[in-house]
C-alpha atoms as a PDB file:
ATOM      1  CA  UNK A   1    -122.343 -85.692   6.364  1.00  0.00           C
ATOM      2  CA  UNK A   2    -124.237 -88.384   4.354  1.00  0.00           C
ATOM      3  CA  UNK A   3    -125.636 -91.106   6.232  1.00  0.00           C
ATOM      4  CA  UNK A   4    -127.286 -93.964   3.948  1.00  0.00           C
ATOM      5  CA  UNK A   5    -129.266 -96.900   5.217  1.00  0.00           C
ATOM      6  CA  UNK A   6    -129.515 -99.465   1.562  1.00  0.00           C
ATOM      7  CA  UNK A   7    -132.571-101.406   1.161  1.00  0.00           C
ATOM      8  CA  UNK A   8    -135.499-101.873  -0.518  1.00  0.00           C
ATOM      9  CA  UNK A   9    -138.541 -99.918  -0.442  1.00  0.00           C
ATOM     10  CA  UNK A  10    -142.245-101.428   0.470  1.00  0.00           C
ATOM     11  CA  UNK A  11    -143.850-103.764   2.982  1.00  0.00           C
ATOM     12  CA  UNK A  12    -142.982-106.895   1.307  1.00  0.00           C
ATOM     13  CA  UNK A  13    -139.385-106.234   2.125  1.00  0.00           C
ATOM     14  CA  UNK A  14    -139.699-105.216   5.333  1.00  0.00           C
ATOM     15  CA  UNK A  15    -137.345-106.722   8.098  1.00  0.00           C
ATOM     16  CA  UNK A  16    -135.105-108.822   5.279  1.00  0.00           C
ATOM     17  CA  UNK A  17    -131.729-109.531   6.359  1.00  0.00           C
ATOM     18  CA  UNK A  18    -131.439-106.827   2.541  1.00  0.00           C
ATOM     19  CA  UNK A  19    -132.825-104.393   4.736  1.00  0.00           C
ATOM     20  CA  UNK A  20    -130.260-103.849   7.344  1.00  0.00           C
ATOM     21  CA  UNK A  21    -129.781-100.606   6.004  1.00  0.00           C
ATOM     22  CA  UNK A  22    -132.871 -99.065   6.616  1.00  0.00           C
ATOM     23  CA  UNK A  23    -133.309-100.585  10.064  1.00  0.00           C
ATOM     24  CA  UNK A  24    -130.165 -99.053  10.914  1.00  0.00           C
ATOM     25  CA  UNK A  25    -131.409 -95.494   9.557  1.00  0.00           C
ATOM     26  CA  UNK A  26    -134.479 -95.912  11.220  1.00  0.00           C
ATOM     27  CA  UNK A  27    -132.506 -96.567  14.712  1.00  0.00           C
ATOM     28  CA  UNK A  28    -129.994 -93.787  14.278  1.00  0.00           C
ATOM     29  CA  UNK A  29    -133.196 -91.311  13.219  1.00  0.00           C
ATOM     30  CA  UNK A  30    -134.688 -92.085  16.534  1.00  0.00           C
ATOM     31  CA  UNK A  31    -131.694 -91.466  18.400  1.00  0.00           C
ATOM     32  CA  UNK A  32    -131.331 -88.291  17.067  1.00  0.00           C
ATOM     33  CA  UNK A  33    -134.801 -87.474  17.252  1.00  0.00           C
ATOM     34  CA  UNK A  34    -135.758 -87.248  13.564  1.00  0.00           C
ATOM     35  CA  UNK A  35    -137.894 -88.925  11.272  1.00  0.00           C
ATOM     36  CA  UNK A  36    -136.851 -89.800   8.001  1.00  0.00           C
ATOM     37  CA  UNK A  37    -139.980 -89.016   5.930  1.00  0.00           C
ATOM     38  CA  UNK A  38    -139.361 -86.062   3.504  1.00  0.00           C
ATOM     39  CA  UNK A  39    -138.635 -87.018  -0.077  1.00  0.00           C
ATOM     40  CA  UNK A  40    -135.580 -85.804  -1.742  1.00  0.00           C
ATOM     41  CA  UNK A  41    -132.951 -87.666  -4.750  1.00  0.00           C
ATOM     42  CA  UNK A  42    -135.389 -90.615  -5.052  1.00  0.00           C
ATOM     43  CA  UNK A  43    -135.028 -91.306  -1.249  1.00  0.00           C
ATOM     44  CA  UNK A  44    -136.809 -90.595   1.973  1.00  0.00           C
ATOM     45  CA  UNK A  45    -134.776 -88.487   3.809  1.00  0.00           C
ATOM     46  CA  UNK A  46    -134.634 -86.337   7.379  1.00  0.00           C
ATOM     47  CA  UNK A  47    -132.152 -83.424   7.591  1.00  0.00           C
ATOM     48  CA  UNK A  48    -130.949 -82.093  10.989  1.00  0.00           C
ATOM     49  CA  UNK A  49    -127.932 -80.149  12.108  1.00  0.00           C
ATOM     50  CA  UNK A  50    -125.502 -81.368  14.608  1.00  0.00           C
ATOM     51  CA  UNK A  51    -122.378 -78.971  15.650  1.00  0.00           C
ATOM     52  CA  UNK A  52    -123.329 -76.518  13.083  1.00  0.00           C
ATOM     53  CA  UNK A  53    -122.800 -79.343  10.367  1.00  0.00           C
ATOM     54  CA  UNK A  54    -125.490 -80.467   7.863  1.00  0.00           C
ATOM     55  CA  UNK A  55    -126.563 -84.161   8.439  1.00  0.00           C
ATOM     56  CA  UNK A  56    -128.221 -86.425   5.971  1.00  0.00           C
ATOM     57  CA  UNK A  57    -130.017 -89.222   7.033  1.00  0.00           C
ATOM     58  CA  UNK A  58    -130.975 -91.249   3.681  1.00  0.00           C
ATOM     59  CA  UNK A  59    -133.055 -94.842   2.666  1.00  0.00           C
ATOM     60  CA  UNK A  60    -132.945 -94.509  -1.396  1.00  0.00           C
ATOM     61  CA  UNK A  61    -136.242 -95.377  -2.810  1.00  0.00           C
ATOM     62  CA  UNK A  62    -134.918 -97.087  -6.083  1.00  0.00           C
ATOM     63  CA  UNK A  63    -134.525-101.042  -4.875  1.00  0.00           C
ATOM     64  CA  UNK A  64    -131.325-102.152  -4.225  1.00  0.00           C
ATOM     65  CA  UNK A  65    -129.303-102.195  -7.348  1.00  0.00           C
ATOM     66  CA  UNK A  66    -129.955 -99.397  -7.951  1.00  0.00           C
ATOM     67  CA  UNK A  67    -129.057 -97.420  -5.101  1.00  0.00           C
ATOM     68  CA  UNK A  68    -126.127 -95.521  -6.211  1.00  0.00           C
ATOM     69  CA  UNK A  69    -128.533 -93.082  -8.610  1.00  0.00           C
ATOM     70  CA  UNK A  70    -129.809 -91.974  -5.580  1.00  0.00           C
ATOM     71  CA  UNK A  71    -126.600 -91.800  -4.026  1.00  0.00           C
ATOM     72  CA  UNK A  72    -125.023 -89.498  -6.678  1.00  0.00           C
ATOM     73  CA  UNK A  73    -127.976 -87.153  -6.501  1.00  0.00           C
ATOM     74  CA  UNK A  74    -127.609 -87.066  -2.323  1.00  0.00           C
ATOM     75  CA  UNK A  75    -124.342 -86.121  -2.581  1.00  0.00           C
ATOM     76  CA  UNK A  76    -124.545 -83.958  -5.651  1.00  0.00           C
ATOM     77  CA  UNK A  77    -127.978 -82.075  -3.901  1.00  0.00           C
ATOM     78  CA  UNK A  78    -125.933 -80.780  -0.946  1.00  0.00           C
ATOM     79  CA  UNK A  79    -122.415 -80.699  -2.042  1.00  0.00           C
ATOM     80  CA  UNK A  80    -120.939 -83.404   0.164  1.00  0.00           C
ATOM     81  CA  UNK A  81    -117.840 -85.602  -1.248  1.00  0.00           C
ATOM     82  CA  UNK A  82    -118.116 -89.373  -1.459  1.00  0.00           C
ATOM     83  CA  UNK A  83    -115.581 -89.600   2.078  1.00  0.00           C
ATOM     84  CA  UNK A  84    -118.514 -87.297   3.263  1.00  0.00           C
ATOM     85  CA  UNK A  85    -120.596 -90.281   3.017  1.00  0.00           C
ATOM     86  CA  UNK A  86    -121.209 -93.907   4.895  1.00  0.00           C
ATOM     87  CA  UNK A  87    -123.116 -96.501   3.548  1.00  0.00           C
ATOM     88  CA  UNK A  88    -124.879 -98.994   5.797  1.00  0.00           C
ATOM     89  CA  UNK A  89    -125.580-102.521   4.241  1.00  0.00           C
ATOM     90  CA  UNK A  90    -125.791-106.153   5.128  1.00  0.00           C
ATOM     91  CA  UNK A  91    -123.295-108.623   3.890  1.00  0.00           C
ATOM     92  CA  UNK A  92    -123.435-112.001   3.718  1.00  0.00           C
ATOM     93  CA  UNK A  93    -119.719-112.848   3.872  1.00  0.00           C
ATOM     94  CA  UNK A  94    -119.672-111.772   7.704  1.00  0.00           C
ATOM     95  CA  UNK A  95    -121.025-113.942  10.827  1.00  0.00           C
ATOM     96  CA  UNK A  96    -124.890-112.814  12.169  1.00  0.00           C
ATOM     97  CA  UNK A  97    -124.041-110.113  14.814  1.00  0.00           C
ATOM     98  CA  UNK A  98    -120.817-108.658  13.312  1.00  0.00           C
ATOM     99  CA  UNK A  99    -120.103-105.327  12.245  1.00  0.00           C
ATOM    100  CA  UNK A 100    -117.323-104.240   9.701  1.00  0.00           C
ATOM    101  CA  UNK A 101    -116.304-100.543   9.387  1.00  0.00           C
ATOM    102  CA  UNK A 102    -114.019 -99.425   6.428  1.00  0.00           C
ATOM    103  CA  UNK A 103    -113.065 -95.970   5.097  1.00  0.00           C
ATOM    104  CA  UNK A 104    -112.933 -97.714   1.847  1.00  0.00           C
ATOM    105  CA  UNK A 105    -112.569-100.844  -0.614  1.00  0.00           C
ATOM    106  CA  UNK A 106    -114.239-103.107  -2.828  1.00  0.00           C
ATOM    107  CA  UNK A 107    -117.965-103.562  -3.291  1.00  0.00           C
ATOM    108  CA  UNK A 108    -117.327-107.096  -2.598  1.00  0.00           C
ATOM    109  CA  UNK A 109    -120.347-109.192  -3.406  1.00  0.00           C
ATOM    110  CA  UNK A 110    -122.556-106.735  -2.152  1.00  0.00           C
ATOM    111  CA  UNK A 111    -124.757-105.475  -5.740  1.00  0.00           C
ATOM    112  CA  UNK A 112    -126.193-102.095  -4.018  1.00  0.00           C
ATOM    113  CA  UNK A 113    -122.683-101.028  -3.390  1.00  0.00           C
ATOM    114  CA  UNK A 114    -121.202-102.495  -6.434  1.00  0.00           C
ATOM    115  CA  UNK A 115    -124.172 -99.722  -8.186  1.00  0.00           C
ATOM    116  CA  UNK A 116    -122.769 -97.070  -5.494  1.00  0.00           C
ATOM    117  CA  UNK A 117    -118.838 -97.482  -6.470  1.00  0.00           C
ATOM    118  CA  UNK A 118    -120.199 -97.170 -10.321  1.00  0.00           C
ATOM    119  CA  UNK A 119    -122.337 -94.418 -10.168  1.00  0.00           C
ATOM    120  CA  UNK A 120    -120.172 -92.446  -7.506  1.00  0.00           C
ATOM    121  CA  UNK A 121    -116.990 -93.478  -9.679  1.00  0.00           C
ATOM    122  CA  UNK A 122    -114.399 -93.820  -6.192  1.00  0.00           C
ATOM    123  CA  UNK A 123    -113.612 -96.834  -3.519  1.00  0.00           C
ATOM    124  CA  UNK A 124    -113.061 -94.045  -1.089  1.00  0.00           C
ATOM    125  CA  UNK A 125    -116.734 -94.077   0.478  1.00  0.00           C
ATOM    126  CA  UNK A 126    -116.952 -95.074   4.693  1.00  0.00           C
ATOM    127  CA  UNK A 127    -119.197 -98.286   5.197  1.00  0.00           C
ATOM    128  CA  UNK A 128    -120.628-100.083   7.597  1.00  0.00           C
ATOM    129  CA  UNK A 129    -121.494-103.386   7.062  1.00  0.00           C
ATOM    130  CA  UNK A 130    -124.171-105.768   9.317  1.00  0.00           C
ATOM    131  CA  UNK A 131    -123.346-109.038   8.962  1.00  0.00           C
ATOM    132  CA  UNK A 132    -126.044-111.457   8.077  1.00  0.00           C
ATOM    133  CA  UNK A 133    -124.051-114.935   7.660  1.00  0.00           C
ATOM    134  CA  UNK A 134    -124.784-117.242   5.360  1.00  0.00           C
ATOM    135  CA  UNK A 135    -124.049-121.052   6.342  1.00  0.00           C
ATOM    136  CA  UNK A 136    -126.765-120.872   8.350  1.00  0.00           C
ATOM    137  CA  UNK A 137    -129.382-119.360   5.867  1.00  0.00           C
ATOM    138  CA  UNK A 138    -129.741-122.180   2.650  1.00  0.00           C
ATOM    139  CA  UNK A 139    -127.432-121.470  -0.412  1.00  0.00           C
ATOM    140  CA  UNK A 140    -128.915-118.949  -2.984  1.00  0.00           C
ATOM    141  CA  UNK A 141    -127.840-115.895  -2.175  1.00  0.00           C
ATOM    142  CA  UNK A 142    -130.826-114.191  -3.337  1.00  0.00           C
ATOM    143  CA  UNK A 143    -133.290-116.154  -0.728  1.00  0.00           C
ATOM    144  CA  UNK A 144    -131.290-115.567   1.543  1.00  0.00           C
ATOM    145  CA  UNK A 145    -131.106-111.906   1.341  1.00  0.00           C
ATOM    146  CA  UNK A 146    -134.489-111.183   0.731  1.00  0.00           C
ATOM    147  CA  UNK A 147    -135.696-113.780   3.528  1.00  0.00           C
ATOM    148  CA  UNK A 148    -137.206-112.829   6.783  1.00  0.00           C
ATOM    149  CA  UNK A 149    -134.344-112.392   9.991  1.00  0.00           C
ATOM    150  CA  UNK A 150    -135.124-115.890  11.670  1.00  0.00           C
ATOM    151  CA  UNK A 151    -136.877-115.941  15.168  1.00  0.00           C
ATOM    152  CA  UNK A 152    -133.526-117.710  16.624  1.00  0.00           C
ATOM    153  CA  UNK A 153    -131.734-114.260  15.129  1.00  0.00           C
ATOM    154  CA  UNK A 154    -133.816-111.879  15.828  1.00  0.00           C
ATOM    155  CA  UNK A 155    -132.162-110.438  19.731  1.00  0.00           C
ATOM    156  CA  UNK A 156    -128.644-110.790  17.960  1.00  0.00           C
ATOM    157  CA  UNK A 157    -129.493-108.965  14.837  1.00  0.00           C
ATOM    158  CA  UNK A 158    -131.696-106.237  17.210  1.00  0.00           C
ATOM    159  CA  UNK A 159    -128.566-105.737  19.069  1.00  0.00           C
ATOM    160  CA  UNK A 160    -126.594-105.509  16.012  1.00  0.00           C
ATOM    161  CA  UNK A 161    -128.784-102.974  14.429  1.00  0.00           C
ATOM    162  CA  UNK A 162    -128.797-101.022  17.649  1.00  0.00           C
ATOM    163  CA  UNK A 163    -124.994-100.928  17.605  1.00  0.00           C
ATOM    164  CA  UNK A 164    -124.532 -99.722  14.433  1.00  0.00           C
ATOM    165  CA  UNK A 165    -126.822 -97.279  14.842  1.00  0.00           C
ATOM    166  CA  UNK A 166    -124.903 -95.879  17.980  1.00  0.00           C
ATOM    167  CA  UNK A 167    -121.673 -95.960  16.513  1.00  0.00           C
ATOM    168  CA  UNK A 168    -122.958 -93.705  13.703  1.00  0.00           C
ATOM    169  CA  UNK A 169    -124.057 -91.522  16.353  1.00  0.00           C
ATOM    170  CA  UNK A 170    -120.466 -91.279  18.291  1.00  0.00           C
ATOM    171  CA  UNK A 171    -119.264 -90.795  14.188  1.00  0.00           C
ATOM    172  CA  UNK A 172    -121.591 -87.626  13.700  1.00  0.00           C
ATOM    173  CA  UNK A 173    -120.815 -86.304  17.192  1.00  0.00           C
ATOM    174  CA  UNK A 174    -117.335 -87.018  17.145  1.00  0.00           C
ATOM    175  CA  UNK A 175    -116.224 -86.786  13.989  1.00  0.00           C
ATOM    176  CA  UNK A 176    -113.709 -89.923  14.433  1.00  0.00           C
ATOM    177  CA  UNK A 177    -114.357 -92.844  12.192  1.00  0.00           C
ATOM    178  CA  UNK A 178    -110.712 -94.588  13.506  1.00  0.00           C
ATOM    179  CA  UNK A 179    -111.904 -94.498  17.025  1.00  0.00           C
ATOM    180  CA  UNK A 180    -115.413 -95.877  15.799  1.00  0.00           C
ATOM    181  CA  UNK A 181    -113.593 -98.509  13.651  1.00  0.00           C
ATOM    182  CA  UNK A 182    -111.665 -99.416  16.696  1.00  0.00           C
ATOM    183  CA  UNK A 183    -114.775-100.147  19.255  1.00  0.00           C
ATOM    184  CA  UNK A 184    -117.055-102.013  16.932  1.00  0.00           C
ATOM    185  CA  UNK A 185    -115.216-103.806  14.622  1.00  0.00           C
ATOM    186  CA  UNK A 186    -113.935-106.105  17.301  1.00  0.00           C
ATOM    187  CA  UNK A 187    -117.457-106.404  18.776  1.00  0.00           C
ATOM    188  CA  UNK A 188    -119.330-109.496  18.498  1.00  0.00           C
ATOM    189  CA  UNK A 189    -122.967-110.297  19.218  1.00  0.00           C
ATOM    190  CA  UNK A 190    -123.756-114.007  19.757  1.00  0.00           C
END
């Protein structure tokens, strides 16, 4: 199994509402007891086994447009199929403290996983997306991706972050991404 966390790489981006991704890698490495640090497929990665089955943990190093290069080479490096895979992003078309999982689908507006879908060449990849909102953020979608999570945000979109992170967890041990869909898709942090 592929887990990737999209953001981009460096300081200056560090805790974006873009970043979601990584945040969520970072929580689900710590849960697991792993540090994702090694470099592999122009990402950082850790690499642990759980049940006798190969996990991935993945933050692609190439920005996040283009994160799907990476992607192809992750799942090309250890022979995993794109349903193999789940891609953790933020989207801006869901409310601050939701959490959308999908098997599959569009890209939507989201241009890291527009890059995956084209470089991968299927719909059929498992997401998770963090809602970051945007009514309450300003207009251009750029600034408001790359801005800073808001103090007033910050405990929902920690709790968030943490959630995803567990249900990722339950996914690897488990092996169920309906039952997963079912408990945190109709959670809401406020």
């Amino acid at each position: 199994m592929l887990i990737v966390g999209l953001g981009n790489p460096g300081a200056k981006y560090e805790n974006t509402y873009h970043n979601m991704g990584f945040q969520v890698a970072d929580r689900l490495a710590k849960l697991l007891g792993v540090q994702i640090k090694e470099k592999s497929c122009d990402a950082l990665v850790a690499t642990l086994y759980v049940k006798g089955e190969k996990i991935v943990i993945a933050k692609p190093q190439t920005f996040m447009n283009l994160s799907g290069t990476s992607v192809k080479q992750l799942l090309g490096a250890n022979r995993m199929k794109p349903e193999e895979a789940v891609i953790v992003y933020d989207d801006v078309d869901l409310p601050i403290g939701n959490l959308r999982l999908r098997k599959e689908g569009s890209a939507g507006t989201h241009n890291g996983m527009r890059n995956i879908v084209a470089e991968v060449g299927v719909t059929t990849i498992p997401r998770i997306r963090v809602g970051i909102g945007h009514d309450a953020h300003g207009s251009e979608l750029r600034d408001v991706v790359l801005s800073k999570v808001e103090w007033e945000y910050r405990d929902v979109v920690a709790k968030t972050l943490d959630d995803a992170a567990l249900a990722l967890k339950d996914y690897i041990e488990n092996r169920d991404f309906d039952a997963i869909m079912q408990k945190y898709n109709s959670k809401k942090n406020k």
